[in-house]
C-alpha atoms as a PDB file:
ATOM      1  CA  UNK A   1     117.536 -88.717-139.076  1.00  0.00           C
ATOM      2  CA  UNK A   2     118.850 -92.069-137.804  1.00  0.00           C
ATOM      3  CA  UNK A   3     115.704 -93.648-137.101  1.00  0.00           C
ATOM      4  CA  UNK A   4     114.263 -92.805-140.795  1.00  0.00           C
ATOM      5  CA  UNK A   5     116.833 -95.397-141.765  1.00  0.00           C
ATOM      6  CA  UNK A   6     116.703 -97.736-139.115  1.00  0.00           C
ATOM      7  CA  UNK A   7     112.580 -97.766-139.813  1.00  0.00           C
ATOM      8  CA  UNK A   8     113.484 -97.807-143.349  1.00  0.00           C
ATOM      9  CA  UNK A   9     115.750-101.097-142.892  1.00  0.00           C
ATOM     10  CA  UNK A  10     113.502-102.891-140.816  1.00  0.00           C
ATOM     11  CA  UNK A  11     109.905-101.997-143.073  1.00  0.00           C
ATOM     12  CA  UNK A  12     111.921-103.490-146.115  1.00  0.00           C
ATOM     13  CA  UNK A  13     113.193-106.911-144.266  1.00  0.00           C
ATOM     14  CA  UNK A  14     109.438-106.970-142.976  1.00  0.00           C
ATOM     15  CA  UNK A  15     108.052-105.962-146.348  1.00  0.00           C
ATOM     16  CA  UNK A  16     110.768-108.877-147.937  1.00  0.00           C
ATOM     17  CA  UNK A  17     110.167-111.194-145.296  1.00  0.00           C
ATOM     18  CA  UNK A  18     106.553-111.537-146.070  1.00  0.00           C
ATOM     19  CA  UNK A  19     106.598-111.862-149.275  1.00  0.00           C
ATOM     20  CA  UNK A  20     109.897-114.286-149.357  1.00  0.00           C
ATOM     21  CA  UNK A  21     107.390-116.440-146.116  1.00  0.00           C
ATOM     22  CA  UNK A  22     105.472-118.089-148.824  1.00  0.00           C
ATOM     23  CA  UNK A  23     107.573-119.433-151.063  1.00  0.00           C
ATOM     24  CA  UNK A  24     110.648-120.182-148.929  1.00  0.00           C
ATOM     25  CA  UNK A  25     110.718-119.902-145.101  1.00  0.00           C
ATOM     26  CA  UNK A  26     113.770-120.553-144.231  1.00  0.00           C
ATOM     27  CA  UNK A  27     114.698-117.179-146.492  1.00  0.00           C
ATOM     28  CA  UNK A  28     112.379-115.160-144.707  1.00  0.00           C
ATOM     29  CA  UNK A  29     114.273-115.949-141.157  1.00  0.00           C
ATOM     30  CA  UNK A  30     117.591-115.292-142.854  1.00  0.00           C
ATOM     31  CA  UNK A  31     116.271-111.532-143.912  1.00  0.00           C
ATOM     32  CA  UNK A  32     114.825-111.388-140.620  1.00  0.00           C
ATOM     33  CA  UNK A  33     118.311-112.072-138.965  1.00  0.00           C
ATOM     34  CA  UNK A  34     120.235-110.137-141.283  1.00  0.00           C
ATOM     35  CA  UNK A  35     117.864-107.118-140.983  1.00  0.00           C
ATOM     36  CA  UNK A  36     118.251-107.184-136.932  1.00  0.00           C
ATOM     37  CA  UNK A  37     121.889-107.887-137.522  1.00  0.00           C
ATOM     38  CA  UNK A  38     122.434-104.262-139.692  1.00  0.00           C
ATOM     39  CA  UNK A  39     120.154-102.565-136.769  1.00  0.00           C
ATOM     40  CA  UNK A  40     121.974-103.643-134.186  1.00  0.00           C
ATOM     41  CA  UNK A  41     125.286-102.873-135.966  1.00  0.00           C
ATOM     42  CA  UNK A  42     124.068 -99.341-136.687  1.00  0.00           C
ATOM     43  CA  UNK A  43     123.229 -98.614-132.714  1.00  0.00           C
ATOM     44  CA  UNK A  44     126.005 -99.954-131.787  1.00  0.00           C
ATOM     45  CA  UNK A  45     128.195 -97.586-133.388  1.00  0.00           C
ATOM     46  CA  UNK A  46     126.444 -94.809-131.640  1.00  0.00           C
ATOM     47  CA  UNK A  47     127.015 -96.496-128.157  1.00  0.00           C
ATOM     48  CA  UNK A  48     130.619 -94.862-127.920  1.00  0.00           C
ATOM     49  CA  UNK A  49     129.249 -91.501-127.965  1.00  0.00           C
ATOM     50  CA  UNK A  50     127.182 -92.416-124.830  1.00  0.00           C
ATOM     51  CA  UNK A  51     129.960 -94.568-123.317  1.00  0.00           C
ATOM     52  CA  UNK A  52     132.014 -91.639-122.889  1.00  0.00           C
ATOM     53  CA  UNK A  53     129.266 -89.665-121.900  1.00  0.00           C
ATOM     54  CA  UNK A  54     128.812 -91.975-118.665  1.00  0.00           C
ATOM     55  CA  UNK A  55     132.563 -92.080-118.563  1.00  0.00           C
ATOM     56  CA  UNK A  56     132.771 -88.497-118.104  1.00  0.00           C
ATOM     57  CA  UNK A  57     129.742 -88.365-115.959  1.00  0.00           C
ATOM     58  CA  UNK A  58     131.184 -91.172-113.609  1.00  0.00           C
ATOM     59  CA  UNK A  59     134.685 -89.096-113.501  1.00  0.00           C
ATOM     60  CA  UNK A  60     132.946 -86.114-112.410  1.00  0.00           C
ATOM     61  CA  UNK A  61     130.726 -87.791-109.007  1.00  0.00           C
ATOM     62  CA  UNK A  62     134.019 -89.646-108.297  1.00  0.00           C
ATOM     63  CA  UNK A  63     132.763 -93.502-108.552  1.00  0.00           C
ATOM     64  CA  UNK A  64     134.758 -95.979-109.140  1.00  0.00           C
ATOM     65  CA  UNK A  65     135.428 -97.820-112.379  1.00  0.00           C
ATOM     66  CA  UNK A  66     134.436-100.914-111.232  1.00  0.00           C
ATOM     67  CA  UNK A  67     130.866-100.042-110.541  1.00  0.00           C
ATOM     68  CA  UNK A  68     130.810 -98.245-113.634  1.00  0.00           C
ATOM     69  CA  UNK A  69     132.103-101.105-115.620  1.00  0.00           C
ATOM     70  CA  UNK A  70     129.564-103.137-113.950  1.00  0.00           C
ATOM     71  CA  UNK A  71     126.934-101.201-114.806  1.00  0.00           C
ATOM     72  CA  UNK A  72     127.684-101.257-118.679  1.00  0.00           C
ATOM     73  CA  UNK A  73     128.251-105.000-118.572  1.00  0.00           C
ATOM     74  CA  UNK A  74     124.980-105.094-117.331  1.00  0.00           C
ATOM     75  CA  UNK A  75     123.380-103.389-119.618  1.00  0.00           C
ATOM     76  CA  UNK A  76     125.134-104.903-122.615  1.00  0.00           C
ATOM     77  CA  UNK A  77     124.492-108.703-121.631  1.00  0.00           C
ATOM     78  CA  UNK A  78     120.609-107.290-121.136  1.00  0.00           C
ATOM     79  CA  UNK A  79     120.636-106.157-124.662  1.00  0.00           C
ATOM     80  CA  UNK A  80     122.505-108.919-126.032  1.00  0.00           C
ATOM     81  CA  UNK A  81     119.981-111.355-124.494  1.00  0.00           C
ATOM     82  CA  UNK A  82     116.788-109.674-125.672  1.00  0.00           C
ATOM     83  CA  UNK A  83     118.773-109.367-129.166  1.00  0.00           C
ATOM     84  CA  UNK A  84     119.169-113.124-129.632  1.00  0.00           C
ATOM     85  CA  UNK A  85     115.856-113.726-128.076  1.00  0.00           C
ATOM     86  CA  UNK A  86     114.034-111.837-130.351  1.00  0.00           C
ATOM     87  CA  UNK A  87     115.814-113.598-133.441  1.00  0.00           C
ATOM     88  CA  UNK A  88     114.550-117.226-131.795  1.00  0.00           C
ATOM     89  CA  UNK A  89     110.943-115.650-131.471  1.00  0.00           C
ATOM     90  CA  UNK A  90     111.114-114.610-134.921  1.00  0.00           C
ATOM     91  CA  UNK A  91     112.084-118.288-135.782  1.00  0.00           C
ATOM     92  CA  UNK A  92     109.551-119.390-133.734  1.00  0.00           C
ATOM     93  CA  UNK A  93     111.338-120.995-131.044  1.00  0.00           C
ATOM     94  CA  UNK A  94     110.009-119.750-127.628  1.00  0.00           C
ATOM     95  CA  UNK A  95     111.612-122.373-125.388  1.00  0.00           C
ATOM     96  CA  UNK A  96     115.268-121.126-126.585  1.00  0.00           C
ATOM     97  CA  UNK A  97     114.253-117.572-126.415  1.00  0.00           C
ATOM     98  CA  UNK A  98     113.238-118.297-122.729  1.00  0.00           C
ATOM     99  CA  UNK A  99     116.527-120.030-121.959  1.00  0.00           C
ATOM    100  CA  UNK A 100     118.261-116.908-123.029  1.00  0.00           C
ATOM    101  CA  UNK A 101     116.557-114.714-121.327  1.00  0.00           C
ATOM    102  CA  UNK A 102     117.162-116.662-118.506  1.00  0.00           C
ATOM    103  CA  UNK A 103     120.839-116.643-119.077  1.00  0.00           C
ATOM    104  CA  UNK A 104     121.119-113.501-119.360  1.00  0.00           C
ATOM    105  CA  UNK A 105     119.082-112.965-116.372  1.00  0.00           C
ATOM    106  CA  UNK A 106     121.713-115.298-114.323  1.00  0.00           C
ATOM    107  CA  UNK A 107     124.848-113.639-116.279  1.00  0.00           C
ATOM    108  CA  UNK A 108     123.146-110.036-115.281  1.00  0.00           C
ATOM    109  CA  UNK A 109     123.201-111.849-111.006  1.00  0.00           C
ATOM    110  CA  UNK A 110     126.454-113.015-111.390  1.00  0.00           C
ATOM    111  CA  UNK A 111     128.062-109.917-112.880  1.00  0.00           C
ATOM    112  CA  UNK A 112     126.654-107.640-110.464  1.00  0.00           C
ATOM    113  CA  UNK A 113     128.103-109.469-107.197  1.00  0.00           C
ATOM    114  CA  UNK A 114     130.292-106.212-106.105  1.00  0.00           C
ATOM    115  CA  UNK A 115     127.974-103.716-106.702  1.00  0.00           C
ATOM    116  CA  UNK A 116     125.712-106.194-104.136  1.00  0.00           C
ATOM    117  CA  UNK A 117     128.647-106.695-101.687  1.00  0.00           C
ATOM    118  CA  UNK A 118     129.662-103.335-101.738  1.00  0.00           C
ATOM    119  CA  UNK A 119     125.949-102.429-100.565  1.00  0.00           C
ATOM    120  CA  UNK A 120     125.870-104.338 -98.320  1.00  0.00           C
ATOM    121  CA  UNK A 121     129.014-103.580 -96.839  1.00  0.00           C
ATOM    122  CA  UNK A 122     128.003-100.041 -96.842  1.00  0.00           C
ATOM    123  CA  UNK A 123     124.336-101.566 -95.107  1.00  0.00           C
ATOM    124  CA  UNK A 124     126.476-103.510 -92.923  1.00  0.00           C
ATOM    125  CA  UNK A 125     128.480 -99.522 -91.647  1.00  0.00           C
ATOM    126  CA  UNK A 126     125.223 -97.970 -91.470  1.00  0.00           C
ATOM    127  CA  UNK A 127     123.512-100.399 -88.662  1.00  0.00           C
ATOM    128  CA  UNK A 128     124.765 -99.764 -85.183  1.00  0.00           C
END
């Protein structure tokens, strides 16, 4: 069971964290970024078996790569962003967790330009 140990991880850097909070804060951020860091290492690894799931999936409806791709890049740079604003929450810094999400909102906009144009190429066919 996977997520018995990534529970497991995260109850101990909470468990550590709290404890570590009073004495030195600074420590306590550092467990709480290194405990993130080993849960997101640990999901990643089991992205490839879900990568080639959609990979397959994709081959077998016939779309093209590019939209595919697109699609992943998406939802990577959405992860990524929530990651790294989570760790500035956790240090407390709310305007720089904003500012990533907001990059990675504008990152998410500019990466998905030709799934838009293609749309609205398509829209564009459609209308007499």
């Amino acid at each position: 069971m996977e997520v018995l140990q990534i529970v497991g991880v995260g109850i101990i850097a909470t468990i550590l964290a709290v404890v570590v909070r009073q004495q030195k804060p600074e420590i306590a951020l550092q467990i709480s970024i290194v405990a993130g860091l080993i849960i997101f290492l640990f999901v990643v690894t089991k992205l490839s078996y879900v990568i080639d799931l959609l990979t397959n999936l994709a081959g077998k409806v016939d779309m093209e790569f590019i939209y595919f791709s697109t699609i992943l890049k998406v939802i990577g740079i959405a992860y990524i962003a929530e990651f790294g604003a989570q760790i500035s929450r956790d240090a407390g810094e709310e305007a720089i967790a904003s500012k990533i999400e907001l990059g990675g909102k504008v990152l998410i906009m500019v990466v998905s330009i030709p799934i838009v144009t293609a749309l609205l190429d398509l829209i564009m066919k459609i209308m007499p």
